[in-house]
N, C-alpha and C. Protein backbone atom coordinates (compact mmCIF):
# COMPACT_ATOMS: atom_id res chain seq x y z
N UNK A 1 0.79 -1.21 0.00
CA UNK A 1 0.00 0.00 0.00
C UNK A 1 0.84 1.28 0.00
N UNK A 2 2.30 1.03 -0.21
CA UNK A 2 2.78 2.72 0.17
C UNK A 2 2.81 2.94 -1.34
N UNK A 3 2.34 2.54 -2.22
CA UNK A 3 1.92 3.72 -3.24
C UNK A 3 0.76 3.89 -3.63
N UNK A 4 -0.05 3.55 -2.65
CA UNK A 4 -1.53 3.73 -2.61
C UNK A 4 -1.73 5.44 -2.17
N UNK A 5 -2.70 6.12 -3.25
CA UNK A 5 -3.46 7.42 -2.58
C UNK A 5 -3.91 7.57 -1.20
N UNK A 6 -4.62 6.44 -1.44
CA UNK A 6 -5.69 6.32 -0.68
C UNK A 6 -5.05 6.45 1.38
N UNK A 7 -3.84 5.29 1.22
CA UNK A 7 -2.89 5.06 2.23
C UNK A 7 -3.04 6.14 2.93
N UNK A 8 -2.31 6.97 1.73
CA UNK A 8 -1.92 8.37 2.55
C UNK A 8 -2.39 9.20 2.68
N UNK A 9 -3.76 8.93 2.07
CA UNK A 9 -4.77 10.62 2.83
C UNK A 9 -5.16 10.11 3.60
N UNK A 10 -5.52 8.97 4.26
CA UNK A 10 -6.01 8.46 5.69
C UNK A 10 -5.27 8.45 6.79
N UNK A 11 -4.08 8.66 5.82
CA UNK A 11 -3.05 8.98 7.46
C UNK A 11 -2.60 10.11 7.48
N UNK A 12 -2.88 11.29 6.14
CA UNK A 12 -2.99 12.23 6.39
C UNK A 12 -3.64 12.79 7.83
N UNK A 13 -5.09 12.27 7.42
CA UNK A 13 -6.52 12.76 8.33
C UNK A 13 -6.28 12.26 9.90
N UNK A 14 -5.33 10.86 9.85
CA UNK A 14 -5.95 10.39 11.25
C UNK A 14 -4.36 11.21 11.83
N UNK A 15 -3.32 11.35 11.29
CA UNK A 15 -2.26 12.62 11.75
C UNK A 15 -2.88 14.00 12.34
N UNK A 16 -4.19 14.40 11.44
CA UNK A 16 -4.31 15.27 11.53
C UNK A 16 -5.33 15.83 12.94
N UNK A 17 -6.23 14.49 12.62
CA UNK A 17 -6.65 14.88 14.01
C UNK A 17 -6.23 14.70 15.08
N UNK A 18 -5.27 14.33 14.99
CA UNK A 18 -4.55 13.67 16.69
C UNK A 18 -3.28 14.66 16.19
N UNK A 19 -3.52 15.72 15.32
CA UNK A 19 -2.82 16.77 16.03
C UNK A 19 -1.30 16.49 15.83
N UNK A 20 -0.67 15.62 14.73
CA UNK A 20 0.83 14.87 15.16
C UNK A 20 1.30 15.60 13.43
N UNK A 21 1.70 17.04 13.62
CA UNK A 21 1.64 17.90 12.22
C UNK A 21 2.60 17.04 11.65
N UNK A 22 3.64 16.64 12.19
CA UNK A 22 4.79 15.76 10.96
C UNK A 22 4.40 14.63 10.39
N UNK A 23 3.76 14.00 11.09
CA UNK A 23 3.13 13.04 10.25
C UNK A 23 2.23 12.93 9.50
N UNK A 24 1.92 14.14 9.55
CA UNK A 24 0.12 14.94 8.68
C UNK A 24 1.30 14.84 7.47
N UNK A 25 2.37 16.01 7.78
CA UNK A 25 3.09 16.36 6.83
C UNK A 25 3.69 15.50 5.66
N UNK A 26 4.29 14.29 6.76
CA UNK A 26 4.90 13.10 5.51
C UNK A 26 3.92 12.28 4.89
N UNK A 27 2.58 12.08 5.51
CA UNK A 27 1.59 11.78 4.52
C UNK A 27 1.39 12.50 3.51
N UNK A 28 1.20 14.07 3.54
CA UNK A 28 1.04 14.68 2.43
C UNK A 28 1.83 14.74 1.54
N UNK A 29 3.26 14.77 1.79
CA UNK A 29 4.33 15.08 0.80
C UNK A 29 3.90 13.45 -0.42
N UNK A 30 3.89 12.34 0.52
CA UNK A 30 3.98 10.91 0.24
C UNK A 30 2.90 10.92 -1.10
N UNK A 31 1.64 11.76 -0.49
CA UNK A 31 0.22 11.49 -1.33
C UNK A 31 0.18 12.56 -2.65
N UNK A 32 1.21 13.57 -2.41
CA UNK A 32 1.33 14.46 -3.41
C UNK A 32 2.53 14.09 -4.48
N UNK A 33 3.39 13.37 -4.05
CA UNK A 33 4.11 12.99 -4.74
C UNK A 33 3.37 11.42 -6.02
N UNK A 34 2.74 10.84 -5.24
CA UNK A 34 1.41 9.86 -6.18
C UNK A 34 0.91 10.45 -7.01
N UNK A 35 0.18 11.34 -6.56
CA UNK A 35 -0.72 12.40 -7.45
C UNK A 35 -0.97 13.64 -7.43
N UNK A 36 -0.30 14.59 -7.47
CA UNK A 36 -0.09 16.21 -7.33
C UNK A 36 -0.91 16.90 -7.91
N UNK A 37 -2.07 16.22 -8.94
CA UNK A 37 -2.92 16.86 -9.36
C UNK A 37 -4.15 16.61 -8.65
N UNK A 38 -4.37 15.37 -8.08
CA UNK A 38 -5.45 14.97 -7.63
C UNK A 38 -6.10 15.73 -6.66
N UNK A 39 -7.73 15.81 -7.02
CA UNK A 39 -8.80 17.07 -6.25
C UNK A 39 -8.20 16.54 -4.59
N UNK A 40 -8.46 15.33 -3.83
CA UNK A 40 -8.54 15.29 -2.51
C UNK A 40 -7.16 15.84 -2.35
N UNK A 41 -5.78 15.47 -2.78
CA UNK A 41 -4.26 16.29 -2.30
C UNK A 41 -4.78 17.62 -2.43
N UNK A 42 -4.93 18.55 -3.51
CA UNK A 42 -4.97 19.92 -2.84
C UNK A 42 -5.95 20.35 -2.16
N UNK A 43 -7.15 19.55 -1.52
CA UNK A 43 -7.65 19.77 -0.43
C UNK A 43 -7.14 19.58 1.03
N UNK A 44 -6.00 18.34 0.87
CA UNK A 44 -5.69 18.56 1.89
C UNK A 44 -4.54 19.55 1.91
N UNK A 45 -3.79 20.08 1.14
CA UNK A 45 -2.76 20.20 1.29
C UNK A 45 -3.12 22.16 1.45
N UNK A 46 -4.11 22.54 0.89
CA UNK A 46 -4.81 24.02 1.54
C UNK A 46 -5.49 23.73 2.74
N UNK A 47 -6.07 22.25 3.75
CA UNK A 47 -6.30 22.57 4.29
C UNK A 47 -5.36 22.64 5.28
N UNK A 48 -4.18 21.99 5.50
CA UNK A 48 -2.54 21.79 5.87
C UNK A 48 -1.64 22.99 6.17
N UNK A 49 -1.74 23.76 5.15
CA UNK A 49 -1.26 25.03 5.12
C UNK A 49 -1.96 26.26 5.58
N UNK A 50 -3.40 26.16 5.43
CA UNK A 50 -4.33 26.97 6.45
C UNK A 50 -4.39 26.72 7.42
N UNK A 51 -4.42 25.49 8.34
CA UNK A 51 -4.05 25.28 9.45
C UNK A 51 -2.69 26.01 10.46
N UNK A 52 -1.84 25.71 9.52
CA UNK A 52 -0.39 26.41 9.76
C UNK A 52 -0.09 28.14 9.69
N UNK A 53 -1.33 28.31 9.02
CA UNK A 53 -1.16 29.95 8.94
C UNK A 53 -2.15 30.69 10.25
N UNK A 54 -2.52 29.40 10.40
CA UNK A 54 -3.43 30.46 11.60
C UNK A 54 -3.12 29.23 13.05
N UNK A 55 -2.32 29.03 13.53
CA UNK A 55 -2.24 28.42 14.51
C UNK A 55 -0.48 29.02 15.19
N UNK A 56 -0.48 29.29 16.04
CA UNK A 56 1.53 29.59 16.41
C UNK A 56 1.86 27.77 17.18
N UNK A 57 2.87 27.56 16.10
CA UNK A 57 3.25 25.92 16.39
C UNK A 57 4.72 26.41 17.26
N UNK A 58 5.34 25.46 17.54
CA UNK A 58 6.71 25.31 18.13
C UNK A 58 7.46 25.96 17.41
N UNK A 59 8.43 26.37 17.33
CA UNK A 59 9.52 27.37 16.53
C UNK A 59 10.18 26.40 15.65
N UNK A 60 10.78 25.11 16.03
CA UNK A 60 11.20 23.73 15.10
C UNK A 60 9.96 23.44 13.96
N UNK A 61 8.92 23.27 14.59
CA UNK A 61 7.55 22.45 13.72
C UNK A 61 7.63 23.18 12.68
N UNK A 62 7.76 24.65 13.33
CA UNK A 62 6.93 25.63 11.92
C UNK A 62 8.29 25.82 11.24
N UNK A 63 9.58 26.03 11.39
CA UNK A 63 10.50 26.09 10.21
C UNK A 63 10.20 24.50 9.58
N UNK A 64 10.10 23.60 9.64
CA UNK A 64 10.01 22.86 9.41
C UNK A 64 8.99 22.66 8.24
N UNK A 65 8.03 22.87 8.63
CA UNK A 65 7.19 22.85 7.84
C UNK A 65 6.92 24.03 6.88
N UNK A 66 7.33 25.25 7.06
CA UNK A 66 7.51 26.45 6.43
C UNK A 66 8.64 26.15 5.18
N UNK A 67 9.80 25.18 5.58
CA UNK A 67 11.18 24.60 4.79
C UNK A 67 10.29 24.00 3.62
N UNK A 68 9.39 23.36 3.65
CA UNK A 68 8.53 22.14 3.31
C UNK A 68 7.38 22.93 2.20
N UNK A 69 7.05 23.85 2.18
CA UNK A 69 5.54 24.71 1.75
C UNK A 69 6.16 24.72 0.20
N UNK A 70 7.18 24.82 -0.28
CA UNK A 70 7.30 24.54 -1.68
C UNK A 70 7.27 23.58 -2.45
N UNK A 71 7.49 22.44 -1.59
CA UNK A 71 7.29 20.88 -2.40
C UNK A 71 5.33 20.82 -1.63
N UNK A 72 4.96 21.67 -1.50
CA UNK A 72 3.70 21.89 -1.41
C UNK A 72 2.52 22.42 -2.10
N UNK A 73 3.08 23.75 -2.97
CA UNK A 73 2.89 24.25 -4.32
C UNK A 73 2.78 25.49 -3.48
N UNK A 74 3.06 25.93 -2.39
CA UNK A 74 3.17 27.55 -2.22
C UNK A 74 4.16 28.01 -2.32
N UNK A 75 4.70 28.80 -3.38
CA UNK A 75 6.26 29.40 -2.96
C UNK A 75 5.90 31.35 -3.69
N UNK A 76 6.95 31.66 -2.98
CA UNK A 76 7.21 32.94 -3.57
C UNK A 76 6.36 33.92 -2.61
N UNK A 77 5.79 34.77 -3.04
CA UNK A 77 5.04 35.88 -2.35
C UNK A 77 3.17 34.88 -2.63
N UNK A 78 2.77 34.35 -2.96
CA UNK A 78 1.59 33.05 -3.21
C UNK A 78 1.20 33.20 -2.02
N UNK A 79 -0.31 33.62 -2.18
CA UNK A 79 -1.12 33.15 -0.90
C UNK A 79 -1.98 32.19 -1.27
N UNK A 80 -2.33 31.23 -0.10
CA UNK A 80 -3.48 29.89 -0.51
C UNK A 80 -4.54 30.58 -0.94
N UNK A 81 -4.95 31.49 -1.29
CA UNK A 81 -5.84 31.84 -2.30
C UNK A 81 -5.32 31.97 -3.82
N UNK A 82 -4.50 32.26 -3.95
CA UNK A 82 -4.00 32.03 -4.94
C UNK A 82 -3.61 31.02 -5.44
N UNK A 83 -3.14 30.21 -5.11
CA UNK A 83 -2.94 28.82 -4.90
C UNK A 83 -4.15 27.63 -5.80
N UNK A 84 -4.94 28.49 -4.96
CA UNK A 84 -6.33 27.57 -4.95
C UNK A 84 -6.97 28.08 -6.44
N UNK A 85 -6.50 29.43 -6.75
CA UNK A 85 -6.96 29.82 -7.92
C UNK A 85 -6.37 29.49 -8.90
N UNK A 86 -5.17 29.42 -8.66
CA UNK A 86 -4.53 28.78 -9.82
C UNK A 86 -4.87 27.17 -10.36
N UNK A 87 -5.17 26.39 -9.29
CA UNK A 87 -5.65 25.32 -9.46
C UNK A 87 -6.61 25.16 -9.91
N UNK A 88 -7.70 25.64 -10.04
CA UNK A 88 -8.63 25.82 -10.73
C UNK A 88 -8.71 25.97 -12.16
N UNK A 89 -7.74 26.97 -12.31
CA UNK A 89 -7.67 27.24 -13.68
C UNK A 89 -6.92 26.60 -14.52
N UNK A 90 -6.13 25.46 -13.55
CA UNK A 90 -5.37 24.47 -14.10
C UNK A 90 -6.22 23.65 -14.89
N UNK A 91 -7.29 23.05 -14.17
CA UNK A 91 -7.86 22.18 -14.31
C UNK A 91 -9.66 22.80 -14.60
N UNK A 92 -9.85 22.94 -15.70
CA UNK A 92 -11.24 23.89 -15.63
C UNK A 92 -12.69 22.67 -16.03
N UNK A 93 -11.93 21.87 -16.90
CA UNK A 93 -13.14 20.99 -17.01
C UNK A 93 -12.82 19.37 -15.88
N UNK A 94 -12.40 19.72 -14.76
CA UNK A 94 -12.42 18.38 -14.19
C UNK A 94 -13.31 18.59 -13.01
N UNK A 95 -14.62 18.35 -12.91
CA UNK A 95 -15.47 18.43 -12.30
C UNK A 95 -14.81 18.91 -10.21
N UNK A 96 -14.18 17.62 -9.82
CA UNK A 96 -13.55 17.34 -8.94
C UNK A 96 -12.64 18.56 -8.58
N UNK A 97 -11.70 18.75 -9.41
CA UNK A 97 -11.06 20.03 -9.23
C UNK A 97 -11.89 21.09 -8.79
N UNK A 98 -12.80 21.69 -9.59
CA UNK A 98 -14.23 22.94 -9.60
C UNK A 98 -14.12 22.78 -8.11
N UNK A 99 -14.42 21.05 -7.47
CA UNK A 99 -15.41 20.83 -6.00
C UNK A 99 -14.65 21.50 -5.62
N UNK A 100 -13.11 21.05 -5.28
CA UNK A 100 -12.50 21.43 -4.68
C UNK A 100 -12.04 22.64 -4.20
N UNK A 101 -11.73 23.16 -5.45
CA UNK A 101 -11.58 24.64 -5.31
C UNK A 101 -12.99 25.55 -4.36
N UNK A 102 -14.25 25.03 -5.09
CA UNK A 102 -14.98 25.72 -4.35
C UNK A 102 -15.24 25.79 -2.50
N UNK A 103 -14.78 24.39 -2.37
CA UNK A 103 -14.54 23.84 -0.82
C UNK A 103 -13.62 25.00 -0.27
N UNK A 104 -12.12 24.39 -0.95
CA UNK A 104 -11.20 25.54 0.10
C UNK A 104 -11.48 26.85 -0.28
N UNK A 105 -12.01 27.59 -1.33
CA UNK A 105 -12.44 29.16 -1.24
C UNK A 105 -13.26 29.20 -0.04
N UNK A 106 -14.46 28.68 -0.18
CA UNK A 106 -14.93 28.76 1.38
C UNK A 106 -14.85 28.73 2.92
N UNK A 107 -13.41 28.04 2.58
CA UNK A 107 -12.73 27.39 3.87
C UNK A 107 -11.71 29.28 3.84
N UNK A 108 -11.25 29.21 3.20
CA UNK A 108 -9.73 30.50 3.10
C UNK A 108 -10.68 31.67 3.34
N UNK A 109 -11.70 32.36 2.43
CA UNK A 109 -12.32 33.51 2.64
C UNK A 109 -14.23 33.56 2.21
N UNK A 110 -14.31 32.96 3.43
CA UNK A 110 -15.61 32.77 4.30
C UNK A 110 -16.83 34.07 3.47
N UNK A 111 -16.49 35.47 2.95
CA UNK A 111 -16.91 36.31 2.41
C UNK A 111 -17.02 36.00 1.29
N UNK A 112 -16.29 35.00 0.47
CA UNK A 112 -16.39 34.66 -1.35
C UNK A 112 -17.41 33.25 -1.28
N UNK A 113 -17.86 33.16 -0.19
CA UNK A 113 -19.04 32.02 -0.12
C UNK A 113 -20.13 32.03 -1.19
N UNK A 114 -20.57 33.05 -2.28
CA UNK A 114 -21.67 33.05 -3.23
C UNK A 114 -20.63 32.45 -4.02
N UNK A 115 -19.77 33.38 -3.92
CA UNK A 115 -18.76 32.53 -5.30
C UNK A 115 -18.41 31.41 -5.16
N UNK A 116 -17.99 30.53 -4.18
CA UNK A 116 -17.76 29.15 -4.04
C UNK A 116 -19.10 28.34 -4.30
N UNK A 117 -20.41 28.85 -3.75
CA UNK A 117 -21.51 28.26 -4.43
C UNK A 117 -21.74 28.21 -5.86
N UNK A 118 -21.27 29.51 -6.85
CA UNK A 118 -21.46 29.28 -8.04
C UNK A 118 -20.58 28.47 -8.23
N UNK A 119 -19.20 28.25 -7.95
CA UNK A 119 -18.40 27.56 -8.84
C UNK A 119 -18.59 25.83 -8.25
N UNK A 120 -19.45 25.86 -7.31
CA UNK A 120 -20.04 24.01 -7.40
C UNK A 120 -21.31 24.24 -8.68
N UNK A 121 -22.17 24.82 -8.70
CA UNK A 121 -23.04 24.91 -9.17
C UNK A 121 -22.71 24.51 -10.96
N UNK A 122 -21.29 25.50 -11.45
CA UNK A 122 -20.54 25.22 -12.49
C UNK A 122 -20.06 24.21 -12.38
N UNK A 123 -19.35 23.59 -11.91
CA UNK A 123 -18.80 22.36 -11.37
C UNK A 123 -19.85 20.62 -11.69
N UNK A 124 -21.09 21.37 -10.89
CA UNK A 124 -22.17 19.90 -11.21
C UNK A 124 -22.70 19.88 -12.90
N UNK A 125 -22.52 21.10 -13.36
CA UNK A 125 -22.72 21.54 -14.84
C UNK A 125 -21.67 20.70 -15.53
N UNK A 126 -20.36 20.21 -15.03
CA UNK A 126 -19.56 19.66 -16.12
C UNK A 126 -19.54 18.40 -16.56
């Protein structure tokens, strides 16, 4: 199973809720490296990095994981909104992608909520 997707978004999730960020982390790298396009990786991996932007971790954890945010797809001056937009537009007719994107817009900026509804709405259209 270690080149199973599947493997590693479940140990993404069960890392994640028990709170154990490095091992959230090496699941993700593991599950993004499988499939870097796939809708559930950049869900988790905006929800990974939103987590990290709004939480103050240990001073080790967060270089750590801050070292890490480019084999993630954030680099440069890139905010996970951007991120998320770009992904989108990566991928315009893959239904799954649309979900996704519309998920974490809602998740990142809670105010673009009509717009994350249209773009499922576009999304069930494809």
């Amino acid at each position: 199973a270690p080149n199973e997707l599947r493997t590693h978004l479940y140990a993404f999730e069960v890392a994640t809720r028990k709170q154990r960020r490095l091992l959230a982390l090496r699941a993700l790298l593991k599950a993004r490296a499988i499939a870097p396009a796939d809708a559930r990786v950049h869900r988790c991996v905006v929800r990974f990095l939103h987590e990290r932007a709004s939480q103050t971790l240990p001073a080790v954890l967060a270089q750590v994981i801050d070292a890490t945010q480019a084999e993630l797809g954030l680099t440069g001056k890139a905010t996970l909104l951007d991120v998320n937009d770009s992904y989108a537009r990566k991928y315009p007719d893959d239904a799954a992608a649309q979900m996704a994107h519309a998920q974490m817009l809602a998740l990142l900026a809670p105010s673009r909520k009509d717009e994350a509804v249209e773009a499922v709405l576009r999304a069930l259209s494809l």
